[in-house]
C-alpha atoms as a PDB file:
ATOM      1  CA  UNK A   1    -117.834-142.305   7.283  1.00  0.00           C
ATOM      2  CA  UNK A   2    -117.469-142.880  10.591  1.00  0.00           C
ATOM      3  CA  UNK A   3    -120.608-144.036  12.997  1.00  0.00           C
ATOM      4  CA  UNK A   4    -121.658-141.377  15.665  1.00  0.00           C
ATOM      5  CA  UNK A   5    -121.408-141.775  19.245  1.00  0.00           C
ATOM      6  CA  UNK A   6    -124.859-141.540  20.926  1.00  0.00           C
ATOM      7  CA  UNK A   7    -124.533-139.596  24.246  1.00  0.00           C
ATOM      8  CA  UNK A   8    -127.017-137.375  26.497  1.00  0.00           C
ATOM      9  CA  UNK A   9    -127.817-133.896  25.470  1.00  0.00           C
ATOM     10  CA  UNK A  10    -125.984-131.592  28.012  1.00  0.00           C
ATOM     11  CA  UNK A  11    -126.147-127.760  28.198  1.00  0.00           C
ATOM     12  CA  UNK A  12    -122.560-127.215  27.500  1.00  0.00           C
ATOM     13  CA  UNK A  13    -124.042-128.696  24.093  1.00  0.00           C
ATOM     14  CA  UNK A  14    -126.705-126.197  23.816  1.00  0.00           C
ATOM     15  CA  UNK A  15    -124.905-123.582  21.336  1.00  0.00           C
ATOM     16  CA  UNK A  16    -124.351-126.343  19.193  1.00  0.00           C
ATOM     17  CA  UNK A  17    -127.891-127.598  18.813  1.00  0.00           C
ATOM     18  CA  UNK A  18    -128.984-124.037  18.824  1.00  0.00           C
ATOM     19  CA  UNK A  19    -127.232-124.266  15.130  1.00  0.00           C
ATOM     20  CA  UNK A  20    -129.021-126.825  14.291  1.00  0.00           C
ATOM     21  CA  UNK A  21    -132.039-125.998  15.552  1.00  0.00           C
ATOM     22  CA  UNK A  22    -131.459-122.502  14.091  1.00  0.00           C
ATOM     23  CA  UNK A  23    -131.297-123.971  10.318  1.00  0.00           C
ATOM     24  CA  UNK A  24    -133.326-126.939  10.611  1.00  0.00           C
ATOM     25  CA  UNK A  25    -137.316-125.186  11.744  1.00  0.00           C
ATOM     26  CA  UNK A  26    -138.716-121.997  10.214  1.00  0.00           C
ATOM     27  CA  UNK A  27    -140.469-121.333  14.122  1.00  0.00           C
ATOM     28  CA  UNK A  28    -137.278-122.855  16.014  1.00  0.00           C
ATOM     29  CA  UNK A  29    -137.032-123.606  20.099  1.00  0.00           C
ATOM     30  CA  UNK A  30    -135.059-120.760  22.364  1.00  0.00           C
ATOM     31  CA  UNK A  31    -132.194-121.994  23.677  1.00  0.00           C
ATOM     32  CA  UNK A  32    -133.841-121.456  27.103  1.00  0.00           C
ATOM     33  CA  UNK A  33    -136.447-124.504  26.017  1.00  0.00           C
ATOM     34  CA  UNK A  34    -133.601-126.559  26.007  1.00  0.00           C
ATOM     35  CA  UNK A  35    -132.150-125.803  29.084  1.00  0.00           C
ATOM     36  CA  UNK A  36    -135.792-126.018  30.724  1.00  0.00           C
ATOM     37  CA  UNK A  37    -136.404-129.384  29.001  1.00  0.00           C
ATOM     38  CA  UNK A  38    -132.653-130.833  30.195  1.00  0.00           C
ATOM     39  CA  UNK A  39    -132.922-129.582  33.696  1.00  0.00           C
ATOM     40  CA  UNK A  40    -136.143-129.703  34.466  1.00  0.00           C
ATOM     41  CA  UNK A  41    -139.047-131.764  32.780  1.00  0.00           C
ATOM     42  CA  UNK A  42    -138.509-135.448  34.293  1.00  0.00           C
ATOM     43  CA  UNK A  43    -140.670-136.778  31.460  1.00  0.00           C
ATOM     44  CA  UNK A  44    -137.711-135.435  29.091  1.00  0.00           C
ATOM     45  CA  UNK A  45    -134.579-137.349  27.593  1.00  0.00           C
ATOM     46  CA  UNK A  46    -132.629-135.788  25.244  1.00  0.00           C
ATOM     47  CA  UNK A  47    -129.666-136.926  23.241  1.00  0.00           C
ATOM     48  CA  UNK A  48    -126.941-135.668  20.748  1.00  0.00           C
ATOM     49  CA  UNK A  49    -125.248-137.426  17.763  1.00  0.00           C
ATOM     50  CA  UNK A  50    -121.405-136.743  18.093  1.00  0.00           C
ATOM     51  CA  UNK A  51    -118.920-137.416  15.068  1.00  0.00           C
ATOM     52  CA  UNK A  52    -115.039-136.184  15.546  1.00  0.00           C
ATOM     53  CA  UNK A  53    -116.180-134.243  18.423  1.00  0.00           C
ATOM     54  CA  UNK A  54    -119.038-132.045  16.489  1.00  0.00           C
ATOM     55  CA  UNK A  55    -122.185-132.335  17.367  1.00  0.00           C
ATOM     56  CA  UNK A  56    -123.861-133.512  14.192  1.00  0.00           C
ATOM     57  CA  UNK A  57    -127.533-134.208  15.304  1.00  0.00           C
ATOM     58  CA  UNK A  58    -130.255-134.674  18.542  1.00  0.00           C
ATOM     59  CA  UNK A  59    -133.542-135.704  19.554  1.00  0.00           C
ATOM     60  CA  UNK A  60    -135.447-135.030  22.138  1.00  0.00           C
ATOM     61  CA  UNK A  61    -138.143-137.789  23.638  1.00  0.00           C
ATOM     62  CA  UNK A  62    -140.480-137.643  26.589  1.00  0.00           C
ATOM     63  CA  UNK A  63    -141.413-140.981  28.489  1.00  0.00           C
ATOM     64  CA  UNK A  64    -145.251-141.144  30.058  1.00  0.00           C
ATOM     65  CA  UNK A  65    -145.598-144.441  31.470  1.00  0.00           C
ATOM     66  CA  UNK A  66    -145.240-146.971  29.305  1.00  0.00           C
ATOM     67  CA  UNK A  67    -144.601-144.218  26.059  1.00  0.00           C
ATOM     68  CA  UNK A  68    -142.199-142.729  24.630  1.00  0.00           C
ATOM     69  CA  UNK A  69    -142.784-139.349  22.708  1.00  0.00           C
ATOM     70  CA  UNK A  70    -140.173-138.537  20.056  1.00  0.00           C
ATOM     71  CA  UNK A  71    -140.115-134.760  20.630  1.00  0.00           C
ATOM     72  CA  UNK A  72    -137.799-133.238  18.007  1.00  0.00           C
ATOM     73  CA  UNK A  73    -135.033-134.355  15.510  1.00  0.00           C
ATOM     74  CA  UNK A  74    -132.591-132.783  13.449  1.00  0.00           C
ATOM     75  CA  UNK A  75    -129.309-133.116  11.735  1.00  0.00           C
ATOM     76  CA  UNK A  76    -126.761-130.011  10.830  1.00  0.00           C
ATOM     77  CA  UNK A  77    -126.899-129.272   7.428  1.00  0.00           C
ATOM     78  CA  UNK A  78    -123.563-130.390   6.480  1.00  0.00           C
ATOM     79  CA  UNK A  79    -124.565-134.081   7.594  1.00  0.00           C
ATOM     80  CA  UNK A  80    -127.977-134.690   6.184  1.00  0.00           C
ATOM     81  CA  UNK A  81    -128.732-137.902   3.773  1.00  0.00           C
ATOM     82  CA  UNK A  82    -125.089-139.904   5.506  1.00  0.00           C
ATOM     83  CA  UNK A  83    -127.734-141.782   8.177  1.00  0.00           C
ATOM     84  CA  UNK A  84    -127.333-140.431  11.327  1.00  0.00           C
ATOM     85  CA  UNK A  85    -130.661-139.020  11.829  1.00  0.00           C
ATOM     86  CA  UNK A  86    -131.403-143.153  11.780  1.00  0.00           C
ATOM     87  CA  UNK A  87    -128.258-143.890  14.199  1.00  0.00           C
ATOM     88  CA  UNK A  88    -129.610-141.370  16.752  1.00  0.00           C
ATOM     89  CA  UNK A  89    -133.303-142.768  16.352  1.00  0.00           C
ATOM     90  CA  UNK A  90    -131.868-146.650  16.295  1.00  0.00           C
ATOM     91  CA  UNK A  91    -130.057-145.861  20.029  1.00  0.00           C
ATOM     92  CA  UNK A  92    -133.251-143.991  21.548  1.00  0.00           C
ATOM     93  CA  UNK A  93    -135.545-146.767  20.333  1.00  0.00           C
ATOM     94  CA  UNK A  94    -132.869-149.303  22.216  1.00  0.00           C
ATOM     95  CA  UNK A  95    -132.952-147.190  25.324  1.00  0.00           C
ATOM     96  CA  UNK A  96    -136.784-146.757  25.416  1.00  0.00           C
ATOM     97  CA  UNK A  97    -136.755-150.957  24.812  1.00  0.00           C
ATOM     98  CA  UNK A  98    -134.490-150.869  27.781  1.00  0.00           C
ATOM     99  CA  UNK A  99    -136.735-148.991  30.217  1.00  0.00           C
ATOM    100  CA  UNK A 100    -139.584-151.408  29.517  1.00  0.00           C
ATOM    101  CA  UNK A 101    -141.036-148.575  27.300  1.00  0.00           C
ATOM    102  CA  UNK A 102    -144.168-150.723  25.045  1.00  0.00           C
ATOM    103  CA  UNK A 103    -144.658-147.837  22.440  1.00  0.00           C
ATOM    104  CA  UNK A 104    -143.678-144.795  20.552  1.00  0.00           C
ATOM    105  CA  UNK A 105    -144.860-142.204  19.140  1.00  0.00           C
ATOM    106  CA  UNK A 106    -143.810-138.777  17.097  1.00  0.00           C
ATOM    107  CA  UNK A 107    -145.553-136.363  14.543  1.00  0.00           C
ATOM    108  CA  UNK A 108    -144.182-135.592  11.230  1.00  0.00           C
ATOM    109  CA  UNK A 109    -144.593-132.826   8.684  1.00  0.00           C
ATOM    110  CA  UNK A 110    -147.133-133.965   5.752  1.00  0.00           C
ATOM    111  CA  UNK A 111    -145.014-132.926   3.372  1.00  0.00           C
ATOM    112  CA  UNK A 112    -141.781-134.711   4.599  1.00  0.00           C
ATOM    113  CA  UNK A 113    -141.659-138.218   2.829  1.00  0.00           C
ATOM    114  CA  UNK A 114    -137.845-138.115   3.437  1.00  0.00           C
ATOM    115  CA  UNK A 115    -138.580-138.403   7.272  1.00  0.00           C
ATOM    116  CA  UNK A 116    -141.778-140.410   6.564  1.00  0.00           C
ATOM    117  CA  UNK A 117    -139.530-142.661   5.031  1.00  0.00           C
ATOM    118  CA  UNK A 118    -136.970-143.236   7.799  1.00  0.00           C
ATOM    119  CA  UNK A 119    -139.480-143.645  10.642  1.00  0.00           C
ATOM    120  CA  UNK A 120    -141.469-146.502   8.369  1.00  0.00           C
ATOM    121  CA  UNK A 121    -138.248-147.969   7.888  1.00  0.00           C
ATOM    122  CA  UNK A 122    -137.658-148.108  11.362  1.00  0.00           C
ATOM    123  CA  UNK A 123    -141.379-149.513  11.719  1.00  0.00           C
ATOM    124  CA  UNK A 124    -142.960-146.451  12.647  1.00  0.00           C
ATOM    125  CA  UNK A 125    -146.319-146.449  10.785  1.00  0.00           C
ATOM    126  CA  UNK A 126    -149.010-143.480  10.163  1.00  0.00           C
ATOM    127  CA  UNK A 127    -151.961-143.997  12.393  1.00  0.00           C
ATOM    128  CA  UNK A 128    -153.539-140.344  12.264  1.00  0.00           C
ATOM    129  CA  UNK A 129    -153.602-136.941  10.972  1.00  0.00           C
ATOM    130  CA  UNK A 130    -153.243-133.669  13.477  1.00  0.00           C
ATOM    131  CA  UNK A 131    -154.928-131.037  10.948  1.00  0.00           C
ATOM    132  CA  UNK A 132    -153.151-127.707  10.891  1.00  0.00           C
ATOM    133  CA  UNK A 133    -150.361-128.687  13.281  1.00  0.00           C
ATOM    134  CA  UNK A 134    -147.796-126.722  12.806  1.00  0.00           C
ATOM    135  CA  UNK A 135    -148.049-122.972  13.278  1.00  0.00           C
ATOM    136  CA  UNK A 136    -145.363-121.773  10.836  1.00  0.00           C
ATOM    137  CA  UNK A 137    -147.726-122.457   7.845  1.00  0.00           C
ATOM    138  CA  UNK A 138    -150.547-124.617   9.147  1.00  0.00           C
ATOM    139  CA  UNK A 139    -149.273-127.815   7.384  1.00  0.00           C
ATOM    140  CA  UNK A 140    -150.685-131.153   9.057  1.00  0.00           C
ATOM    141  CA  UNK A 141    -149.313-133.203  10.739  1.00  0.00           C
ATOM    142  CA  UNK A 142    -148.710-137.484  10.184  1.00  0.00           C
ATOM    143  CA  UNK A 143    -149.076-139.347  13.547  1.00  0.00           C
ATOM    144  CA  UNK A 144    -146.350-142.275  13.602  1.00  0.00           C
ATOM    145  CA  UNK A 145    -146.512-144.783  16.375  1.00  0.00           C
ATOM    146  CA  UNK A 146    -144.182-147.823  16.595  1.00  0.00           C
ATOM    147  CA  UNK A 147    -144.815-150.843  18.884  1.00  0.00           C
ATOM    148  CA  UNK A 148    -141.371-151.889  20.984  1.00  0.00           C
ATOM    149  CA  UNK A 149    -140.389-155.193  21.650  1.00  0.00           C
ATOM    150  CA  UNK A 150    -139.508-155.397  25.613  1.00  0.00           C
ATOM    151  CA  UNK A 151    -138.386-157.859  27.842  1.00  0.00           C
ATOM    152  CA  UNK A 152    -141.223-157.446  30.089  1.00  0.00           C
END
């Protein structure tokens, strides 16, 4: 398989991550949280996985200071298990490294080890529990935070 190309989220992407979105989170964002979050929150970076000219994944981060706040992530469907939900996190820990960012940090469903399992093997490790988290069905939530390397 080919390796996807890494690029900013823009909102001519938007009905494509709408998909995803769509069939990736029982409570999923409007497509108008997008847009705000692309156009208008300057904490926000957001990013989209490309393969063959389909979008194929994205993430969303925010930066405070010195952190970096791994939003949301999800792959299409047709693409999960071939590694590019670890492509797409590999490049936006590179870019964080690159804007001096020293940490970063994301919340993860209890129940998904598969995730679990990619951010630890990224060096992501669980450093708290947010009980009740998630509306949909009150599952808790695993804080992961990762220390970055930077050149400062």
């Amino acid at each position: 398989m080919e390796v996807p190309i890494i690029r900013k989220m823009t909102t001519k992407d938007l009905n494509d991550v709408m998909y995803i979105e769509e069939n990736s989170f029982p409570i999923p964002w409007t497509k108008a949280s997008f847009e705000k979050e692309i156009k208008s929150n300057i904490c926000a970076r957001y990013y989209v996985a490309v393969l063959a000219d389909k979008i194929v994944a994205y993430l969303g981060m925010w930066i405070i200071i010195d952190e970096a706040h791994i939003t949301n992530i999800a792959v299409h469907p047709q693409f999960r298990g071939k590694k590019i939900g670890k492509k797409i996190v590999e490049e936006v820990i590179k870019e964080a490294i690159g804007l001096g960012i020293a940490r970063m940090t994301l919340e993860v469903r209890k129940n998904n080890i598969t995730a679990q399992g990619l951010y630890r093997s990224l060096g992501f490790l669980p450093c708290g529990i947010r009980p009740g988290y998630y509306s949909d069905n009150g599952e808790d939530a695993v804080i992961m935070w990762k220390e970055l390397k930077t050149n400062m």
